[in-house]
PDB file of N, CA and C in Angstrom:
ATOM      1  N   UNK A   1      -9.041  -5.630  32.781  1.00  0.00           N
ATOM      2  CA  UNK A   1     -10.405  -6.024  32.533  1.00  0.00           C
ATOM      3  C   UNK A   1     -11.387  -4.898  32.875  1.00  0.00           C
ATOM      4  N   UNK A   2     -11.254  -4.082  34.146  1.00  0.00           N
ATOM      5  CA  UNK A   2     -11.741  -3.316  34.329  1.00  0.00           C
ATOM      6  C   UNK A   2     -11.715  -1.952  32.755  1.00  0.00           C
ATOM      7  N   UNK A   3     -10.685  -1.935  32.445  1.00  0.00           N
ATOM      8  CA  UNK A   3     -10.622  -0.558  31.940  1.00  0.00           C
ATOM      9  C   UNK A   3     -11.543  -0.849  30.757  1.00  0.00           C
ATOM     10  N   UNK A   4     -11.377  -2.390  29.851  1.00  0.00           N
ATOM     11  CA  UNK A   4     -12.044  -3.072  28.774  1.00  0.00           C
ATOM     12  C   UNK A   4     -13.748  -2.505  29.167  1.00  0.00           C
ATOM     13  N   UNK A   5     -14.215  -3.146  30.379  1.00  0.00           N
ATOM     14  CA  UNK A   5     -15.557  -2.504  30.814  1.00  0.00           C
ATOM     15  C   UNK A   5     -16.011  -1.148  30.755  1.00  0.00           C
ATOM     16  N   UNK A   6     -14.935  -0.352  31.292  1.00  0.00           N
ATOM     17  CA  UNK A   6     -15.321   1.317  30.792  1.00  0.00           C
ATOM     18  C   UNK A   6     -15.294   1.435  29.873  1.00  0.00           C
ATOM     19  N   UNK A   7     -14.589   1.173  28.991  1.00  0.00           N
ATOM     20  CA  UNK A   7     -14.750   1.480  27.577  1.00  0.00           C
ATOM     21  C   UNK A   7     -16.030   0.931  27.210  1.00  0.00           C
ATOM     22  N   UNK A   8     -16.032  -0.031  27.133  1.00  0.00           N
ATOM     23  CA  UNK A   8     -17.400  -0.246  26.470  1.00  0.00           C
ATOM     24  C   UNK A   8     -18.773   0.234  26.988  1.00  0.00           C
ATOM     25  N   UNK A   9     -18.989   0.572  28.158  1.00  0.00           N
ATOM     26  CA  UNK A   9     -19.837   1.272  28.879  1.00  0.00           C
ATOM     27  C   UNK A   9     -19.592   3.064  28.274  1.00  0.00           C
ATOM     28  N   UNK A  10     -18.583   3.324  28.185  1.00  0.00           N
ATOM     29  CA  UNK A  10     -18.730   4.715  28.181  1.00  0.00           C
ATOM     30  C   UNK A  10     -19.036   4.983  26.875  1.00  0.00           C
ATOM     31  N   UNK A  11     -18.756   4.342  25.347  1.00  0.00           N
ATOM     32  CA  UNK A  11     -19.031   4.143  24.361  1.00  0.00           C
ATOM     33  C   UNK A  11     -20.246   3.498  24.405  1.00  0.00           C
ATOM     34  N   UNK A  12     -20.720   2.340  24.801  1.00  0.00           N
ATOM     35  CA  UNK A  12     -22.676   2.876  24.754  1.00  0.00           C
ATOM     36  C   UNK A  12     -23.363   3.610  25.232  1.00  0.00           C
ATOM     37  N   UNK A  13     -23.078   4.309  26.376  1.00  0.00           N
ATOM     38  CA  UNK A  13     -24.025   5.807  26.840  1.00  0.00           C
ATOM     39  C   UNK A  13     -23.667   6.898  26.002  1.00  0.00           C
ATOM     40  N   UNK A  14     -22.594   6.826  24.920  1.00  0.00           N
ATOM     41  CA  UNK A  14     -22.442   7.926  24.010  1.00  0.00           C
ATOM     42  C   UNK A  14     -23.466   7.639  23.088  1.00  0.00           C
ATOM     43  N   UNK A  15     -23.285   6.395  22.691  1.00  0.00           N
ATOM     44  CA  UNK A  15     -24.514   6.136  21.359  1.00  0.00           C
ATOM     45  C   UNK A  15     -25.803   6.026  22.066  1.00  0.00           C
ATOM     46  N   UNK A  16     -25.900   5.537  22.829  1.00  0.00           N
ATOM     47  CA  UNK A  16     -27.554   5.924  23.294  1.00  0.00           C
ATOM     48  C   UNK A  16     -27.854   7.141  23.492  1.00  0.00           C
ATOM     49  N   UNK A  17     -26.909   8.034  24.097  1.00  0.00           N
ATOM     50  CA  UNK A  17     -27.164   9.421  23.918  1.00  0.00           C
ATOM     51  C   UNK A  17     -27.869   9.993  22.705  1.00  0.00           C
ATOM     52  N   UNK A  18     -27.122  10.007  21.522  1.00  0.00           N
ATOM     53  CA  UNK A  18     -27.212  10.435  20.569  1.00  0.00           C
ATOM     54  C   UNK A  18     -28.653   9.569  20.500  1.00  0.00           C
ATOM     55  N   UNK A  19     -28.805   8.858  20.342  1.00  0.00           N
ATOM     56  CA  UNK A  19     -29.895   7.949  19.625  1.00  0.00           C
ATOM     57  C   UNK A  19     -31.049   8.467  20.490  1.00  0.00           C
ATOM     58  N   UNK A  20     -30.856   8.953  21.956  1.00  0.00           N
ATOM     59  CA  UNK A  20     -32.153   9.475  22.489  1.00  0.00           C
ATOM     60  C   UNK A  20     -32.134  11.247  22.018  1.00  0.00           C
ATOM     61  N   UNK A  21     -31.223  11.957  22.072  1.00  0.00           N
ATOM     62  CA  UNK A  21     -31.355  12.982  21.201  1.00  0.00           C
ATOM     63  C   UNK A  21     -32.068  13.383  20.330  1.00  0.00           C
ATOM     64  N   UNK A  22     -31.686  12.579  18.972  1.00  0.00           N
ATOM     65  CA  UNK A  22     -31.947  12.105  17.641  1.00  0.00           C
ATOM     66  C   UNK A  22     -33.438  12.341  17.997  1.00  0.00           C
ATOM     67  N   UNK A  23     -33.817  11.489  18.867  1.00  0.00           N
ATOM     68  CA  UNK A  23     -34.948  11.183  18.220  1.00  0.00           C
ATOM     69  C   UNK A  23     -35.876  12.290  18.973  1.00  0.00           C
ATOM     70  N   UNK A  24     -35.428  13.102  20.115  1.00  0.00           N
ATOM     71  CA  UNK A  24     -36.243  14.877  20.359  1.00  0.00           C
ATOM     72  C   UNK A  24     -35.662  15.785  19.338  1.00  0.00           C
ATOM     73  N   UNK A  25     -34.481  15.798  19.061  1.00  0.00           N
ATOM     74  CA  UNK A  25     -34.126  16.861  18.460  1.00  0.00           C
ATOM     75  C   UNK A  25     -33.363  16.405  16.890  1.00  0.00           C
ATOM     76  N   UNK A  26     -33.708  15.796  15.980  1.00  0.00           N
ATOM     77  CA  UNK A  26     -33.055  15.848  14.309  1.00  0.00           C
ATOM     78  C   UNK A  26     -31.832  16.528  14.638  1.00  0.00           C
ATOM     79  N   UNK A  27     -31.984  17.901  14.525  1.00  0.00           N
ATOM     80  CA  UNK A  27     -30.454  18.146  14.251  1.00  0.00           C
ATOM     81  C   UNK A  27     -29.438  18.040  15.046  1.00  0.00           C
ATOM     82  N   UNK A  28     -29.860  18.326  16.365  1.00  0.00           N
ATOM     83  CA  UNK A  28     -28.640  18.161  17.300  1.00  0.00           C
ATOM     84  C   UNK A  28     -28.039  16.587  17.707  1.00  0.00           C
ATOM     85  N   UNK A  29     -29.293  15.891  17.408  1.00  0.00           N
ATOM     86  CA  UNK A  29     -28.672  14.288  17.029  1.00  0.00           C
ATOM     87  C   UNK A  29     -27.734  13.431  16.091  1.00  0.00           C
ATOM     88  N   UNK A  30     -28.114  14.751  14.887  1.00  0.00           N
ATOM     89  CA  UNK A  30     -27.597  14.621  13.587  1.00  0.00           C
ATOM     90  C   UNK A  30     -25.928  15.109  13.301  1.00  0.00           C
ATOM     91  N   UNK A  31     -25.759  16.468  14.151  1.00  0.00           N
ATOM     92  CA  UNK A  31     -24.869  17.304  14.567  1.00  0.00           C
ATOM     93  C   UNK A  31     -23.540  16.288  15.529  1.00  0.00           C
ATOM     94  N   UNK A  32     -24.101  15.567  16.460  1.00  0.00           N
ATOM     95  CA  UNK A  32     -23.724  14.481  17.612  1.00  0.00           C
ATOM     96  C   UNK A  32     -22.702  13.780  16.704  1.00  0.00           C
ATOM     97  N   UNK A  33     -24.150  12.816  16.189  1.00  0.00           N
ATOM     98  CA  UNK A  33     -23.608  11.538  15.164  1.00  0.00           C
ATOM     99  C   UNK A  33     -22.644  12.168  14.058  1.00  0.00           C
ATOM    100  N   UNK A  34     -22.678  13.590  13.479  1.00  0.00           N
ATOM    101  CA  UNK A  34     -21.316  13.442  12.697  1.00  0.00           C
ATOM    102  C   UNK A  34     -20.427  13.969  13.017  1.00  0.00           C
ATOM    103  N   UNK A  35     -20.085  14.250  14.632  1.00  0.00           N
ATOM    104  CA  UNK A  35     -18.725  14.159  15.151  1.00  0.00           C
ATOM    105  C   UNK A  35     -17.970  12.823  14.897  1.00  0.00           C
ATOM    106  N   UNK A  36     -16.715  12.717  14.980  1.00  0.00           N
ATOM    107  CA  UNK A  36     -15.895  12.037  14.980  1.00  0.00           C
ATOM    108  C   UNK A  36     -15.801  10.928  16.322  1.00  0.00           C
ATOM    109  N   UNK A  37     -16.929  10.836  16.572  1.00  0.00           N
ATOM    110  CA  UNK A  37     -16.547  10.174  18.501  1.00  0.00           C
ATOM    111  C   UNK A  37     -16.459   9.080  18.095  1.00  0.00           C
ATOM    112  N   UNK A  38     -16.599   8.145  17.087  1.00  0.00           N
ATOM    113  CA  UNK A  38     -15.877   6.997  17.061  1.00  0.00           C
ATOM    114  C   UNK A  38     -14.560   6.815  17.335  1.00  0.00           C
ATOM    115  N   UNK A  39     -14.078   8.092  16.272  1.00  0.00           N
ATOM    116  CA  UNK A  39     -12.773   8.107  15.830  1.00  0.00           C
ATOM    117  C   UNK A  39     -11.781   8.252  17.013  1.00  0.00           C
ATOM    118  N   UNK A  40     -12.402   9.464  17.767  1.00  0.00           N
ATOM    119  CA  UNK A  40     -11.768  10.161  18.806  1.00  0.00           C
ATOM    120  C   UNK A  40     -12.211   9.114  20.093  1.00  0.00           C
ATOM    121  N   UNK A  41     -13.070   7.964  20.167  1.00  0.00           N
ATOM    122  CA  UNK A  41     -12.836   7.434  21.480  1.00  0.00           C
ATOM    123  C   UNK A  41     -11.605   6.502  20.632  1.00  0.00           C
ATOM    124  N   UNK A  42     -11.661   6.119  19.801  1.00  0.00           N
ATOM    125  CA  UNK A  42     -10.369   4.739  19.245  1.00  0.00           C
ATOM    126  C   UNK A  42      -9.517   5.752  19.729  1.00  0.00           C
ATOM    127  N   UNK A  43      -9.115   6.755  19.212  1.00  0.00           N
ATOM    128  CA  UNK A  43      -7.869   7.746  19.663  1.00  0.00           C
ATOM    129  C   UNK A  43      -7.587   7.931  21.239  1.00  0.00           C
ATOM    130  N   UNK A  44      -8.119   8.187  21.527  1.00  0.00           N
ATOM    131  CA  UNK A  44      -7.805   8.023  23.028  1.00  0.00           C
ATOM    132  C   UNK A  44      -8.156   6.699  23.678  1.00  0.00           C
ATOM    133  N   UNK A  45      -8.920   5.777  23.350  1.00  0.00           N
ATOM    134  CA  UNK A  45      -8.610   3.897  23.820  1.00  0.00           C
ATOM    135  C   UNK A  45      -6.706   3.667  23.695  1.00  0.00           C
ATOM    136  N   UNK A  46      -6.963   4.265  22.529  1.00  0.00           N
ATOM    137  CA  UNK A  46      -5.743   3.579  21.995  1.00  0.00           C
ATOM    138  C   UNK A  46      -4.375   4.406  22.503  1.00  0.00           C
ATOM    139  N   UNK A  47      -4.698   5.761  22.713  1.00  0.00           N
ATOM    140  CA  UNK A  47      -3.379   6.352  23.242  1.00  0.00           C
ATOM    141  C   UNK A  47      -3.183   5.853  25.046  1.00  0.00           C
ATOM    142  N   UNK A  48      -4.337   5.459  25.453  1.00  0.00           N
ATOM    143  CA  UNK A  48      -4.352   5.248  27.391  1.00  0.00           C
ATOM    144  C   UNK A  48      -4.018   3.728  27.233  1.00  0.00           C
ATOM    145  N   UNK A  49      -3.964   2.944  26.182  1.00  0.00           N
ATOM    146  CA  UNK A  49      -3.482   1.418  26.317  1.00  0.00           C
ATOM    147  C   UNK A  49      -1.928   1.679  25.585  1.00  0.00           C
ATOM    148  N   UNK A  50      -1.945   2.263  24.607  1.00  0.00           N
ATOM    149  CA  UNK A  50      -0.404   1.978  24.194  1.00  0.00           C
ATOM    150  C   UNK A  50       0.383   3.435  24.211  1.00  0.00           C
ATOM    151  N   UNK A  51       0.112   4.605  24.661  1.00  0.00           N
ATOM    152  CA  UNK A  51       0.795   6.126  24.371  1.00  0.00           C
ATOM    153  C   UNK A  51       1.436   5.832  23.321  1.00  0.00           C
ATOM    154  N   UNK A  52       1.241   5.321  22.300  1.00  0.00           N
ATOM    155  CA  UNK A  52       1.785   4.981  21.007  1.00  0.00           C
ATOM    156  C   UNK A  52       1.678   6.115  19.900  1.00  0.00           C
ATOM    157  N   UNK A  53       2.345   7.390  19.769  1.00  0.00           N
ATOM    158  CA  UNK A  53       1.852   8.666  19.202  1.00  0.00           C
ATOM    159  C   UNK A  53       1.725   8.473  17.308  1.00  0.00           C
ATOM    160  N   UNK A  54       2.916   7.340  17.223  1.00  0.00           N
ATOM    161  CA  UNK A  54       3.312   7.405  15.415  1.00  0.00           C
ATOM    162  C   UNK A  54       1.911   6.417  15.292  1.00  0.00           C
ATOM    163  N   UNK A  55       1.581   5.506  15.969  1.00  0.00           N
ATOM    164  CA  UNK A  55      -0.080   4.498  15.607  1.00  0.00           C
ATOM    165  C   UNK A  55      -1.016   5.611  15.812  1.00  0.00           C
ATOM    166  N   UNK A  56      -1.142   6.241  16.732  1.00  0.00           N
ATOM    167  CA  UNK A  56      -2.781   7.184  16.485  1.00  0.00           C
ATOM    168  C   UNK A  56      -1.993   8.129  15.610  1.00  0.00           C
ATOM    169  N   UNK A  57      -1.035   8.933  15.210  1.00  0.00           N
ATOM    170  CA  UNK A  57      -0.742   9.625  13.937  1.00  0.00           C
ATOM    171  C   UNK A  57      -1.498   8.175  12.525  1.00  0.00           C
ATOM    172  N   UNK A  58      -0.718   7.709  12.418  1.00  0.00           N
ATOM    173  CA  UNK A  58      -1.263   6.622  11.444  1.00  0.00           C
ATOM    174  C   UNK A  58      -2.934   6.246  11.499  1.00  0.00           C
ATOM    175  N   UNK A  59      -3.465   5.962  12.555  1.00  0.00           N
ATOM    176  CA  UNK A  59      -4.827   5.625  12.227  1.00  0.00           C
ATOM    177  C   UNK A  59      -5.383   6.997  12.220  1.00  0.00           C
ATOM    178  N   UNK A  60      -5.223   8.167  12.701  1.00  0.00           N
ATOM    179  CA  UNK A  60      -6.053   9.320  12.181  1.00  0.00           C
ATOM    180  C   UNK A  60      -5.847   9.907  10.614  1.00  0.00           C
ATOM    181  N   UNK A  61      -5.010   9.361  10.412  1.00  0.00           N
ATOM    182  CA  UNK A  61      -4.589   9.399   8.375  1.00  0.00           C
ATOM    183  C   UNK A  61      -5.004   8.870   7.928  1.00  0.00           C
ATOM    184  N   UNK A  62      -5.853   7.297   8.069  1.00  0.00           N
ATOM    185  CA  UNK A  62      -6.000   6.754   7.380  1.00  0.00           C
ATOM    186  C   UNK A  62      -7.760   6.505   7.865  1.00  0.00           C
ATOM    187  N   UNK A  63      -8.365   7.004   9.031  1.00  0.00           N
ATOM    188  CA  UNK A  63      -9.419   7.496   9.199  1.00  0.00           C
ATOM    189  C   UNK A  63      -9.576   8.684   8.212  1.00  0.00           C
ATOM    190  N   UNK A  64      -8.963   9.910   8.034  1.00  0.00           N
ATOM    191  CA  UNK A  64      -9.264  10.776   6.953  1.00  0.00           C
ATOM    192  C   UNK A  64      -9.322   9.901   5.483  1.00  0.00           C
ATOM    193  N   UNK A  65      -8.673   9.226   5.157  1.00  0.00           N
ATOM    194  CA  UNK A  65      -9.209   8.973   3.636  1.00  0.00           C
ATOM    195  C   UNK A  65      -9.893   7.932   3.089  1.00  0.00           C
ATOM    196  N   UNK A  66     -10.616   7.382   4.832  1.00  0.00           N
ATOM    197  CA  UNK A  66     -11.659   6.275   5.197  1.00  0.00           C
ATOM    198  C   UNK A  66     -12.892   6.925   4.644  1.00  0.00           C
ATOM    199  N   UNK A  67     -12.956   8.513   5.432  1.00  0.00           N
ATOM    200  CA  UNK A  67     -13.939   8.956   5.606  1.00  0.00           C
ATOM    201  C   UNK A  67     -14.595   9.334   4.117  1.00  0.00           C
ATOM    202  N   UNK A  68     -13.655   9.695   3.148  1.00  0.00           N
ATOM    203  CA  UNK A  68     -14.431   9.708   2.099  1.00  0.00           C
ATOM    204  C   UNK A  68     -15.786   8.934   1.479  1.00  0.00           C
ATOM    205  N   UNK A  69     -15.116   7.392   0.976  1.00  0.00           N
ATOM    206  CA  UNK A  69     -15.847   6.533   0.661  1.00  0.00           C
ATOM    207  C   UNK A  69     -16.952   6.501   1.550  1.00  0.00           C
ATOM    208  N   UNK A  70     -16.866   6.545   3.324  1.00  0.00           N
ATOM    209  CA  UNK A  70     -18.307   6.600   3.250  1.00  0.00           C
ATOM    210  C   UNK A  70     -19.350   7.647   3.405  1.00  0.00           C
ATOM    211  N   UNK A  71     -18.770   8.038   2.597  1.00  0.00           N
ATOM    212  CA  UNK A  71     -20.314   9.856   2.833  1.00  0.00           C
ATOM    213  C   UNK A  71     -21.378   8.879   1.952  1.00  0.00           C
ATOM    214  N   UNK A  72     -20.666   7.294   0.872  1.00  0.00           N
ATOM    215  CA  UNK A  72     -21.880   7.009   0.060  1.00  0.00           C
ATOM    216  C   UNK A  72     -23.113   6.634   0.836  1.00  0.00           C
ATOM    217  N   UNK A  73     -22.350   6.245   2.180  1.00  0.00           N
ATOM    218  CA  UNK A  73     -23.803   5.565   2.550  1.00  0.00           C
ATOM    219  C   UNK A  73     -24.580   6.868   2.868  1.00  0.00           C
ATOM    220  N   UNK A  74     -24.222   7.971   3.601  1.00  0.00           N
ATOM    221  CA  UNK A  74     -25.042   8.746   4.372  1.00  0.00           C
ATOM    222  C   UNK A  74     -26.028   9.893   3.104  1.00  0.00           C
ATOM    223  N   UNK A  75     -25.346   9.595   1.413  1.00  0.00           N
ATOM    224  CA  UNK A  75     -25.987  10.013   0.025  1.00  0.00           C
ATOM    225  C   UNK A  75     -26.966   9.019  -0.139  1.00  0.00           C
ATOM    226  N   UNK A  76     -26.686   7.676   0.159  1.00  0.00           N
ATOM    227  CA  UNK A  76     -27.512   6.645  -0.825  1.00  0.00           C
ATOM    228  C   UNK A  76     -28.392   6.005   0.497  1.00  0.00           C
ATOM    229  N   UNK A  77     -28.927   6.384   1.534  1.00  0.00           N
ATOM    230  CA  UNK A  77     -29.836   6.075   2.668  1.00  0.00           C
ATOM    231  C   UNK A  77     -31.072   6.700   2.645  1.00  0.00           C
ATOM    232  N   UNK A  78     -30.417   8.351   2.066  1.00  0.00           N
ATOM    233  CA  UNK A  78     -31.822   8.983   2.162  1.00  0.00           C
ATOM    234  C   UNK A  78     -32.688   9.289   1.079  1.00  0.00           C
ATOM    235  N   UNK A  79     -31.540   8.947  -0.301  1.00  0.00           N
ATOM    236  CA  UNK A  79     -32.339   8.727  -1.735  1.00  0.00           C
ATOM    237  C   UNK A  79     -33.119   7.156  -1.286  1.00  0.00           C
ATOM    238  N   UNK A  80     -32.689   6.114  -0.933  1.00  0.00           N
ATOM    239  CA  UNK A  80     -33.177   5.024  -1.338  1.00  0.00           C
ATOM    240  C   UNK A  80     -34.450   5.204  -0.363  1.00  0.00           C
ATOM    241  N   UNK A  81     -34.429   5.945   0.996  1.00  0.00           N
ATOM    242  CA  UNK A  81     -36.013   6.015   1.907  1.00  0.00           C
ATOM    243  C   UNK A  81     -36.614   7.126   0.969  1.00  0.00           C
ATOM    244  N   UNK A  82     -36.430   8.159   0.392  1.00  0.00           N
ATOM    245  CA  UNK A  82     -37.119   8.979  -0.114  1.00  0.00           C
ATOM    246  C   UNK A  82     -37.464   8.375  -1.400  1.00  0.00           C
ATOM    247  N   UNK A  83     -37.325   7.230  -2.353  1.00  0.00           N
ATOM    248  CA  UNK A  83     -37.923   6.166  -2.889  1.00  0.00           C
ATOM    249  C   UNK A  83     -39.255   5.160  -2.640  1.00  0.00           C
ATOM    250  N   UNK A  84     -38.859   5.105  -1.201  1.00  0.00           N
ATOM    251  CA  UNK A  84     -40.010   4.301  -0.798  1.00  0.00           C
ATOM    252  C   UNK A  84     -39.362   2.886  -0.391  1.00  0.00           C
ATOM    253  N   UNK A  85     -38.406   2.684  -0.130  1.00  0.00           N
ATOM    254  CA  UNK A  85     -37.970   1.412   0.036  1.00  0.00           C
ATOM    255  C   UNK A  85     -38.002   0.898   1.122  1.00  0.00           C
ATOM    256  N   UNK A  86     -38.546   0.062   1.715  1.00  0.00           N
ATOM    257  CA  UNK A  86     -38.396  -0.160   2.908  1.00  0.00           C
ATOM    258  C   UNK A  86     -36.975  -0.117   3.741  1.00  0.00           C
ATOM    259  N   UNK A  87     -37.222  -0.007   5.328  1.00  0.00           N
ATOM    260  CA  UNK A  87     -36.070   0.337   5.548  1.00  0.00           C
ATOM    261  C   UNK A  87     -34.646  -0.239   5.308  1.00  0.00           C
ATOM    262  N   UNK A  88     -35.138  -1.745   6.069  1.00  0.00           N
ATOM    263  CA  UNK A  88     -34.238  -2.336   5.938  1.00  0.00           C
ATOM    264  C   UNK A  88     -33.246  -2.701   4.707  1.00  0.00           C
ATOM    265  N   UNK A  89     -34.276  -3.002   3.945  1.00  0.00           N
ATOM    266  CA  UNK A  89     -33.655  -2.774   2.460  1.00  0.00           C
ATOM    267  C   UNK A  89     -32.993  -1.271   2.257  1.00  0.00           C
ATOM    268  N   UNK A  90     -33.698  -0.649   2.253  1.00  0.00           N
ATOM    269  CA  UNK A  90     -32.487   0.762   1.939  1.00  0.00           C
ATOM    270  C   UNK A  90     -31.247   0.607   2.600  1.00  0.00           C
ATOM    271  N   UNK A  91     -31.338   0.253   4.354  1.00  0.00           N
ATOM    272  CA  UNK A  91     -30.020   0.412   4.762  1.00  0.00           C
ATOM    273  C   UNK A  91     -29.345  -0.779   4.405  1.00  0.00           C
ATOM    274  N   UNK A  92     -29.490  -1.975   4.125  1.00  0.00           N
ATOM    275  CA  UNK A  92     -28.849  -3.208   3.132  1.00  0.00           C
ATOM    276  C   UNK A  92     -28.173  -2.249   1.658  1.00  0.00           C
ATOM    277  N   UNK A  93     -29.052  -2.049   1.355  1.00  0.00           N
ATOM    278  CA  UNK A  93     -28.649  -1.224   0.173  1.00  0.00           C
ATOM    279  C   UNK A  93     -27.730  -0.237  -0.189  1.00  0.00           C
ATOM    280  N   UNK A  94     -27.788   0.741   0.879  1.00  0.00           N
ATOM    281  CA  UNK A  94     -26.625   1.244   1.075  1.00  0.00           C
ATOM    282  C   UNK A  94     -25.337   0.878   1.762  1.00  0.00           C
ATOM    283  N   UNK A  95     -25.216  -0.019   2.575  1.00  0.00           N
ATOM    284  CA  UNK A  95     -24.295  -0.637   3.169  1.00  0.00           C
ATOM    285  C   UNK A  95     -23.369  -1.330   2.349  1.00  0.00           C
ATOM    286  N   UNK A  96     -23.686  -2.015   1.150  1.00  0.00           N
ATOM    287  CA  UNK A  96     -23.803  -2.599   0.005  1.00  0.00           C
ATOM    288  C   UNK A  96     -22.781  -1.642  -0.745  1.00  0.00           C
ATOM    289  N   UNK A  97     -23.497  -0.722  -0.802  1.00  0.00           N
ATOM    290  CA  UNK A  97     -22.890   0.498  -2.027  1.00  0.00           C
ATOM    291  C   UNK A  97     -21.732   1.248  -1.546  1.00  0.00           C
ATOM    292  N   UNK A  98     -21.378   1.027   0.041  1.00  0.00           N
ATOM    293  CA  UNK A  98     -20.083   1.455   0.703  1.00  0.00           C
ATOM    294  C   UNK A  98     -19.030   0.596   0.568  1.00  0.00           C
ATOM    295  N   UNK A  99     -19.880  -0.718   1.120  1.00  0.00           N
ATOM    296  CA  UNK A  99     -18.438  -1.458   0.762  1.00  0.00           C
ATOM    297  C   UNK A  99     -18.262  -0.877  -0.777  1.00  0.00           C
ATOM    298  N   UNK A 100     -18.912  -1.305  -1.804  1.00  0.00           N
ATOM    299  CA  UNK A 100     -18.268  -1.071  -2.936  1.00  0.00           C
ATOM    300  C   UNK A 100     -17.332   0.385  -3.477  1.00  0.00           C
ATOM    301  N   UNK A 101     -17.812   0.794  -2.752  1.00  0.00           N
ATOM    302  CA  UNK A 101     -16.769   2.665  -2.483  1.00  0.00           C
ATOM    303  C   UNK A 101     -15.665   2.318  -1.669  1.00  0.00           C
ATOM    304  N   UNK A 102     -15.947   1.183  -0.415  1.00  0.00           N
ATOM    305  CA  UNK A 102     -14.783   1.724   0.383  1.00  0.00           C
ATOM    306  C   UNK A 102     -13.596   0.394  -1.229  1.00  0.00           C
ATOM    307  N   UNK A 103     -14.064  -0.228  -1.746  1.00  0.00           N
ATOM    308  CA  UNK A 103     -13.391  -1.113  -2.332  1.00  0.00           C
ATOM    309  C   UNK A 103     -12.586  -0.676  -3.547  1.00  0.00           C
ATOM    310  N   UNK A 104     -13.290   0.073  -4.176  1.00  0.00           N
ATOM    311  CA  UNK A 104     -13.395   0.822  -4.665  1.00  0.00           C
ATOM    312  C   UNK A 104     -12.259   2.446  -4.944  1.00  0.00           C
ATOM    313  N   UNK A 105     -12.440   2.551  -3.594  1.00  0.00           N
ATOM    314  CA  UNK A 105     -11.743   3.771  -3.089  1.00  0.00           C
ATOM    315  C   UNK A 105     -10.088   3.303  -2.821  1.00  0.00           C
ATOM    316  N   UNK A 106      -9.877   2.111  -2.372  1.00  0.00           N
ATOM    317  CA  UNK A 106      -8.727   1.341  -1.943  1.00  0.00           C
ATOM    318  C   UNK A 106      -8.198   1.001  -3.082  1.00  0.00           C
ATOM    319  N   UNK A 107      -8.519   0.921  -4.236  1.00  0.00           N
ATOM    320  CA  UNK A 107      -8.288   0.169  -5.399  1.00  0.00           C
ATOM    321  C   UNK A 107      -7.345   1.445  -6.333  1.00  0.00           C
ATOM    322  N   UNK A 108      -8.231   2.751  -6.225  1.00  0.00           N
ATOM    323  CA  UNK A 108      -7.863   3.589  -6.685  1.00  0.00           C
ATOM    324  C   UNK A 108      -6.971   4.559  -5.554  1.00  0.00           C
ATOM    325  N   UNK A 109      -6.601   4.153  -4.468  1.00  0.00           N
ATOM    326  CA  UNK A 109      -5.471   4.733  -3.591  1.00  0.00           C
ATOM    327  C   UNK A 109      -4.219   4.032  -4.187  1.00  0.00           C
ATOM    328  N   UNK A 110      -4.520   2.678  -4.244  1.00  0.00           N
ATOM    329  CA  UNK A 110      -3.079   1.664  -4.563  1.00  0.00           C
ATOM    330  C   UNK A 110      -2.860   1.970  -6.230  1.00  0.00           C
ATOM    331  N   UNK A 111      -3.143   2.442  -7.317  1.00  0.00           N
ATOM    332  CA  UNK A 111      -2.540   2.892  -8.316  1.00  0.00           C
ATOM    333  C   UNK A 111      -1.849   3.969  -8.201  1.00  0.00           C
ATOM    334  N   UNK A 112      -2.764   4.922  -7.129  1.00  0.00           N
ATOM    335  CA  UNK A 112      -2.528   5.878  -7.131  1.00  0.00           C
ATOM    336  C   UNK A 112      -0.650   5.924  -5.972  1.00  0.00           C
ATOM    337  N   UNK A 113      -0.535   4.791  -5.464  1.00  0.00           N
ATOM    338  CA  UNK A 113       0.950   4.903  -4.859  1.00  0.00           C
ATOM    339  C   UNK A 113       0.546   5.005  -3.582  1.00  0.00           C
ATOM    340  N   UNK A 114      -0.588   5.486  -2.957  1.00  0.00           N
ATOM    341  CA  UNK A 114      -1.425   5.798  -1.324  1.00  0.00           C
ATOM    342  C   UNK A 114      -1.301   4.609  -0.706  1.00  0.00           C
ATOM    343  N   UNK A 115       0.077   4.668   0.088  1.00  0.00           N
ATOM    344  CA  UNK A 115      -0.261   3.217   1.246  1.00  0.00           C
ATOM    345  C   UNK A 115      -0.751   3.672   2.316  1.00  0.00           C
ATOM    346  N   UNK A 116      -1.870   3.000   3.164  1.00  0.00           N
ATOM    347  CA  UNK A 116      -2.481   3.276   4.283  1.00  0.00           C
ATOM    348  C   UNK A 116      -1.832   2.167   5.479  1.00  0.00           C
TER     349      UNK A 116
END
């Protein structure tokens, strides 16, 4: 129970980090947020609960061809604010347009023979 608590503590002072960054410094916030620290705290959550090497081999493979589909949102966030759309709606909007990539993207892995 304890360790459940660090984790989640140490994973929100990362994102608040960034998010207080962000908002003195654009790029180095920007720089932050597109590290992989999602990826890489699941990777190490997951290697200190199970040392399970062939599962984090497997989820960092299938994090790489995750990551494609969503560059749509981080394309279609700043066309839809540089539109004029309000926010929320833009980020609805793009959220929207990922799933349909990540759906999208899965659809055309499985013809393609790509099991994840």
């Amino acid at each position: 129970m304890i360790f459940q608590i660090v984790k989640i503590f140490l994973t929100a002072v990362i994102i608040a980090l960034i998010s207080y960054i962000g908002k003195r410094y654009t790029t180095a916030g920007a720089i932050l947020a597109s590290l992989p620290l999602t990826s890489l705290l699941a990777i190490i959550w997951l290697y200190v609960e199970t040392g399970d090497l062939q599962n984090i081999s497997k989820l960092s493979g299938t994090v790489f061809w995750m990551v494609i589909p969503s560059l749509v949102f981080f394309v279609s966030l700043p066309f839809f604010l540089k539109l004029k759309l309000n926010f929320w709606l833009s980020l609805g909007s793009s959220s929207v347009l990922t799933f349909l990539a990540y759906t999208g993207f899965m659809a055309v892995l499985s013809k393609l023979n790509i099991k994840l």
